[in-house]
Every structure is written in C-alpha cells, then in structure tokens.
PDB file of N, CA and C in Angstrom:
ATOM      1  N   UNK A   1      -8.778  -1.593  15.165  1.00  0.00           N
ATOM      2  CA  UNK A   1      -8.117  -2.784  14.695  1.00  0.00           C
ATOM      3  C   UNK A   1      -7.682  -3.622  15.884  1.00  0.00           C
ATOM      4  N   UNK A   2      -7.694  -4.723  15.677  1.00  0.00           N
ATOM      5  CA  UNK A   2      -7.313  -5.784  16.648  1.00  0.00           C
ATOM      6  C   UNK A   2      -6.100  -6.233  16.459  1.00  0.00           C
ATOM      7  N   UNK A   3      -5.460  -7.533  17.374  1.00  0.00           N
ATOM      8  CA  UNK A   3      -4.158  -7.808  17.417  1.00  0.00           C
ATOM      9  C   UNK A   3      -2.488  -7.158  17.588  1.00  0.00           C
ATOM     10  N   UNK A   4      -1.892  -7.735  17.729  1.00  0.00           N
ATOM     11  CA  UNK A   4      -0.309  -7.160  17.850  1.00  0.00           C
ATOM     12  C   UNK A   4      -0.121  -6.579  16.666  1.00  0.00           C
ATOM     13  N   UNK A   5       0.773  -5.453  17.028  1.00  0.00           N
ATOM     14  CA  UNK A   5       1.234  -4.471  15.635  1.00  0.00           C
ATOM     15  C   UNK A   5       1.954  -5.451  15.035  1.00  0.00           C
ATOM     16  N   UNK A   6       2.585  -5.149  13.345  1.00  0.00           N
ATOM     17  CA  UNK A   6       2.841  -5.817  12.616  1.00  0.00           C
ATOM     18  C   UNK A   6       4.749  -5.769  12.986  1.00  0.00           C
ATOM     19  N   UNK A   7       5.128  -7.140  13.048  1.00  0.00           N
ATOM     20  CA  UNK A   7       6.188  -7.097  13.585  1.00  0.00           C
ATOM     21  C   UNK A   7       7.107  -6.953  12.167  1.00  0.00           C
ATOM     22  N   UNK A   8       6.737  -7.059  10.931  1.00  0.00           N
ATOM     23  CA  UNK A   8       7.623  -6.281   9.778  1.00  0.00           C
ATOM     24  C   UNK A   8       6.639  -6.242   8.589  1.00  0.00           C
ATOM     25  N   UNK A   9       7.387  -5.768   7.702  1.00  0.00           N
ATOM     26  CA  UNK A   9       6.398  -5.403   6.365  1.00  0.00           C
ATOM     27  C   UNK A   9       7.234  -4.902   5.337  1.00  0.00           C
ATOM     28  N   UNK A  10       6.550  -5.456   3.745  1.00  0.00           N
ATOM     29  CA  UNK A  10       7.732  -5.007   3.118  1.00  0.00           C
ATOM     30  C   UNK A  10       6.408  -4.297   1.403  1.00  0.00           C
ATOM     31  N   UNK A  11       6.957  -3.863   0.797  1.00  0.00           N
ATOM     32  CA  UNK A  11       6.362  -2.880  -0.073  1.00  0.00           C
ATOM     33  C   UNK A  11       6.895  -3.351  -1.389  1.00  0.00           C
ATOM     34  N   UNK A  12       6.487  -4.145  -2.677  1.00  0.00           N
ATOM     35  CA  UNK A  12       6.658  -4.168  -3.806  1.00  0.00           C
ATOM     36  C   UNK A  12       6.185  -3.776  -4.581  1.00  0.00           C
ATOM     37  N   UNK A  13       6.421  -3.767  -5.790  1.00  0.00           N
ATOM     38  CA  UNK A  13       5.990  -3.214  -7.383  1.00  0.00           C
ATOM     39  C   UNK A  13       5.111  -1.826  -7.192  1.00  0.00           C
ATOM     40  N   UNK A  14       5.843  -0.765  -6.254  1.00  0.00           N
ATOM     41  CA  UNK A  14       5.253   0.818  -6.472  1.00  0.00           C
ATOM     42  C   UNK A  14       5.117   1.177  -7.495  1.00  0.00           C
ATOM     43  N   UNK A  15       3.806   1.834  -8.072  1.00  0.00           N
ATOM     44  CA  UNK A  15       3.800   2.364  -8.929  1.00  0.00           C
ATOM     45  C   UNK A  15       3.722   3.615  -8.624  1.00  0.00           C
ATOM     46  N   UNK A  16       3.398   4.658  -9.786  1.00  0.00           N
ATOM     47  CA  UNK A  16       2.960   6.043  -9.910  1.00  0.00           C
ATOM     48  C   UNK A  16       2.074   6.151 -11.417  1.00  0.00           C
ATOM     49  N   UNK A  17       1.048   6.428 -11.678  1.00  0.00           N
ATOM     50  CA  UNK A  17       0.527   6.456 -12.378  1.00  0.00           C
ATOM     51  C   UNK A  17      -0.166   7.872 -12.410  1.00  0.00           C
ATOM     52  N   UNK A  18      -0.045   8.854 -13.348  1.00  0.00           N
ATOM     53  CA  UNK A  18      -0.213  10.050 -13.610  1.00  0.00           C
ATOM     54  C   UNK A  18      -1.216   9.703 -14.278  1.00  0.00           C
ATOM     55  N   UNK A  19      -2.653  10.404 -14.145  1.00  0.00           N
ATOM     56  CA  UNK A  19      -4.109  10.539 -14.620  1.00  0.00           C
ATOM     57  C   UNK A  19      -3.663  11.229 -15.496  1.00  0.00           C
ATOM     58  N   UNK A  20      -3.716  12.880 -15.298  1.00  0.00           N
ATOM     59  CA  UNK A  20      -3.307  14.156 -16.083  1.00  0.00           C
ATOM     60  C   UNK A  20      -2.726  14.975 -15.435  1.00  0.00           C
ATOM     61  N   UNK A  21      -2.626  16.497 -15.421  1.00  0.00           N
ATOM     62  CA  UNK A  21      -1.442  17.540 -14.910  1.00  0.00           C
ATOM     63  C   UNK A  21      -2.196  17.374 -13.212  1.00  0.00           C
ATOM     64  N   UNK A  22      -3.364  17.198 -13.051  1.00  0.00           N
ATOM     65  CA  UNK A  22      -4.065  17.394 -11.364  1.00  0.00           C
ATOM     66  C   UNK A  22      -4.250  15.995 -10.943  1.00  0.00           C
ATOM     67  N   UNK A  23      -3.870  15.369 -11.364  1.00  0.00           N
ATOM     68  CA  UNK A  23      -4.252  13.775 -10.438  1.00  0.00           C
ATOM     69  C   UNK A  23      -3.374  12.616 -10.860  1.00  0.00           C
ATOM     70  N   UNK A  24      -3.207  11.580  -9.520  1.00  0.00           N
ATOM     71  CA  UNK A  24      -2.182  10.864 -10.328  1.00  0.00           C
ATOM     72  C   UNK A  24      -2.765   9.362  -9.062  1.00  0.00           C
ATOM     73  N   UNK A  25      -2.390   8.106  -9.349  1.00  0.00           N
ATOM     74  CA  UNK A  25      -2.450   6.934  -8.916  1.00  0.00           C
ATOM     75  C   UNK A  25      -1.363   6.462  -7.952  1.00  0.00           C
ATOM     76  N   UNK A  26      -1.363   5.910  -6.625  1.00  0.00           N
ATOM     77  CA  UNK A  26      -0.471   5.170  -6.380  1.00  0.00           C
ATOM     78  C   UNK A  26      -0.598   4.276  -6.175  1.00  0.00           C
ATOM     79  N   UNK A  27       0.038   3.139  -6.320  1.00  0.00           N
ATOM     80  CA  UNK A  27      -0.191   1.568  -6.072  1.00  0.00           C
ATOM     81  C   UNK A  27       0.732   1.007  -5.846  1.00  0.00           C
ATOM     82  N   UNK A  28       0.592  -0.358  -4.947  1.00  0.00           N
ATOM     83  CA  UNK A  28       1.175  -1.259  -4.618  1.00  0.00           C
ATOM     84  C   UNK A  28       1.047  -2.261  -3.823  1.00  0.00           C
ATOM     85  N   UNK A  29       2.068  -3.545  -3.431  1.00  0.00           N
ATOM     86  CA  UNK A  29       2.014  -4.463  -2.767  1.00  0.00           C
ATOM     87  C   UNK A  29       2.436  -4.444  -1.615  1.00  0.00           C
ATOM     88  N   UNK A  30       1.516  -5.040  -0.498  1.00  0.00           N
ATOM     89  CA  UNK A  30       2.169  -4.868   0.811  1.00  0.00           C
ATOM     90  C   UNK A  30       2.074  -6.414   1.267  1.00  0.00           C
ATOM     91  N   UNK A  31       2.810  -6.443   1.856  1.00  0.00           N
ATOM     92  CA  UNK A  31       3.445  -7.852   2.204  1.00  0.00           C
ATOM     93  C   UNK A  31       3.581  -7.651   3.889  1.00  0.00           C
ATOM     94  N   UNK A  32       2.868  -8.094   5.167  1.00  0.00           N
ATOM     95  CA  UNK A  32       3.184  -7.804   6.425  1.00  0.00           C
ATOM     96  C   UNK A  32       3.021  -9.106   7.278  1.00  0.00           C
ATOM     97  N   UNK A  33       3.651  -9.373   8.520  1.00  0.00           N
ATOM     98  CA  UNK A  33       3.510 -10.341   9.288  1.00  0.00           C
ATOM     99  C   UNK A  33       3.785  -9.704  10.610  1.00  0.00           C
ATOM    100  N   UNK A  34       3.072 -11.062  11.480  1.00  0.00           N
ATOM    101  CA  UNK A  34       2.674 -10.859  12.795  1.00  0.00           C
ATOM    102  C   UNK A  34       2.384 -12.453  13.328  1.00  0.00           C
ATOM    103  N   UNK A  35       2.517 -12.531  14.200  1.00  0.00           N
ATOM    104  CA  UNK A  35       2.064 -13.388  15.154  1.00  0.00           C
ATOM    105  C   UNK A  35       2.829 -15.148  14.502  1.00  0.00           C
ATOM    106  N   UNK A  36       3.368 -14.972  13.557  1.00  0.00           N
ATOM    107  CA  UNK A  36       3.648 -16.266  12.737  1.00  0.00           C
ATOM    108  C   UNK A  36       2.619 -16.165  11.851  1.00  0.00           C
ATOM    109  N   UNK A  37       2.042 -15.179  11.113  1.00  0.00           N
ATOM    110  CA  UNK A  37       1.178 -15.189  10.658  1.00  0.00           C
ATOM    111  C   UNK A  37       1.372 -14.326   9.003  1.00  0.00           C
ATOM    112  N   UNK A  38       1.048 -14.574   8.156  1.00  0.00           N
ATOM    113  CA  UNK A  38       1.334 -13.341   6.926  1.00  0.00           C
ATOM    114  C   UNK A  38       0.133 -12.887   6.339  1.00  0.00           C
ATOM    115  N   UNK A  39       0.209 -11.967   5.846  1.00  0.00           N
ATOM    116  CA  UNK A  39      -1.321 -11.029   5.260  1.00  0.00           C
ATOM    117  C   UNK A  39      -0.330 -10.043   4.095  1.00  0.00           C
ATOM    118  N   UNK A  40      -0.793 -10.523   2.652  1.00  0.00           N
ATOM    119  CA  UNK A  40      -0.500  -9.883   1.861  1.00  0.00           C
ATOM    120  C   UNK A  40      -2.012  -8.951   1.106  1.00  0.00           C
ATOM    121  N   UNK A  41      -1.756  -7.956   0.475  1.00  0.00           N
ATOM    122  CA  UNK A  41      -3.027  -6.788   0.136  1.00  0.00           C
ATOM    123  C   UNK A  41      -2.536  -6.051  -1.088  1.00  0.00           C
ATOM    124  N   UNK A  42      -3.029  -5.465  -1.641  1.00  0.00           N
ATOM    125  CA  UNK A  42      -3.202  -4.933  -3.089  1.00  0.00           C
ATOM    126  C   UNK A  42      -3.624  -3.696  -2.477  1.00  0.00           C
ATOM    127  N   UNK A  43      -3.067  -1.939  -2.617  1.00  0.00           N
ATOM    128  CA  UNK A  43      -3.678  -0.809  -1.978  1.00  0.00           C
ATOM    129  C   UNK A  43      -3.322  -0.049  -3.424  1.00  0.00           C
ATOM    130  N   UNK A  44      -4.080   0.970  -3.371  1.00  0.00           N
ATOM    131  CA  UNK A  44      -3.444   1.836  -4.396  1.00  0.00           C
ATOM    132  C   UNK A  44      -4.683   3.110  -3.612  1.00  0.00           C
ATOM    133  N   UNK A  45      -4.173   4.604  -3.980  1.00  0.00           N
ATOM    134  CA  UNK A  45      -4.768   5.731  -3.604  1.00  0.00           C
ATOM    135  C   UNK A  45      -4.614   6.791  -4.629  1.00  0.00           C
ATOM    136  N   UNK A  46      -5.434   7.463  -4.966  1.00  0.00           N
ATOM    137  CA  UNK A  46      -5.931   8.270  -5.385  1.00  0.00           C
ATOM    138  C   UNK A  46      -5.805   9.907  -5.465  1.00  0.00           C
ATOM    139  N   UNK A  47      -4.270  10.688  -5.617  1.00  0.00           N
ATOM    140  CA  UNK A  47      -4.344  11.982  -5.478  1.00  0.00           C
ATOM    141  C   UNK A  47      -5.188  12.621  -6.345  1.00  0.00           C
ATOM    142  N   UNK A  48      -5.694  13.889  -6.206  1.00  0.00           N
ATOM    143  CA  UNK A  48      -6.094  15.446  -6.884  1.00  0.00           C
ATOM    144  C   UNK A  48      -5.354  16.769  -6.184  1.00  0.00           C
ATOM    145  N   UNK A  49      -4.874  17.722  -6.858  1.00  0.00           N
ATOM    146  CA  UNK A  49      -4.267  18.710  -6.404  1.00  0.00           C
ATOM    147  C   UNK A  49      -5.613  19.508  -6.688  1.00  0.00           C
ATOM    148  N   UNK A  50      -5.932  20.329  -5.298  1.00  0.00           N
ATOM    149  CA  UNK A  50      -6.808  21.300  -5.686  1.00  0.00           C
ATOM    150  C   UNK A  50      -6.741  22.440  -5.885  1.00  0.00           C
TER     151      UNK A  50
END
C-alpha cells in the first residue's frame, strides 16, 4: 500500500449477523482520512468455526 498511514478513522453501523450455530457475518462502515483527504468503504467478513 502506498501513502501516509491513516491519520484517524471511525467505524459505523457494526453488525453481527449469525448464518447458523458455525458461521456468522461481520459488517460495517469505515470512514478514514489522511492527507486532507477522506475514503469511506463498505467491509464485511466472513467467520466458520471449524
């Protein structure tokens, strides 16, 4: 990755979303800036317990 680390960042509307008893969703909003600059993103990931 390029550029200066992100000089703050902030995290809204977490979810948790449970698939079934072995897997579950996480999601959310990330909100970060740098340089005078802002970059907002949509992430969500994917557990399984094995």
């Amino acid at each position: 990755m390029r550029g200066s680390p992100w000089a703050s960042f902030e995290l809204e509307n977490e979810r948790v979303l449970e698939l079934n008893e072995a897997s579950a969703v996480v999601a959310y909003k990330a909100t970060a800036r740098r340089d005078g600059g802002q970059y907002t993103a949509l992430f969500n990931s994917t557990y399984v317990r094995g």
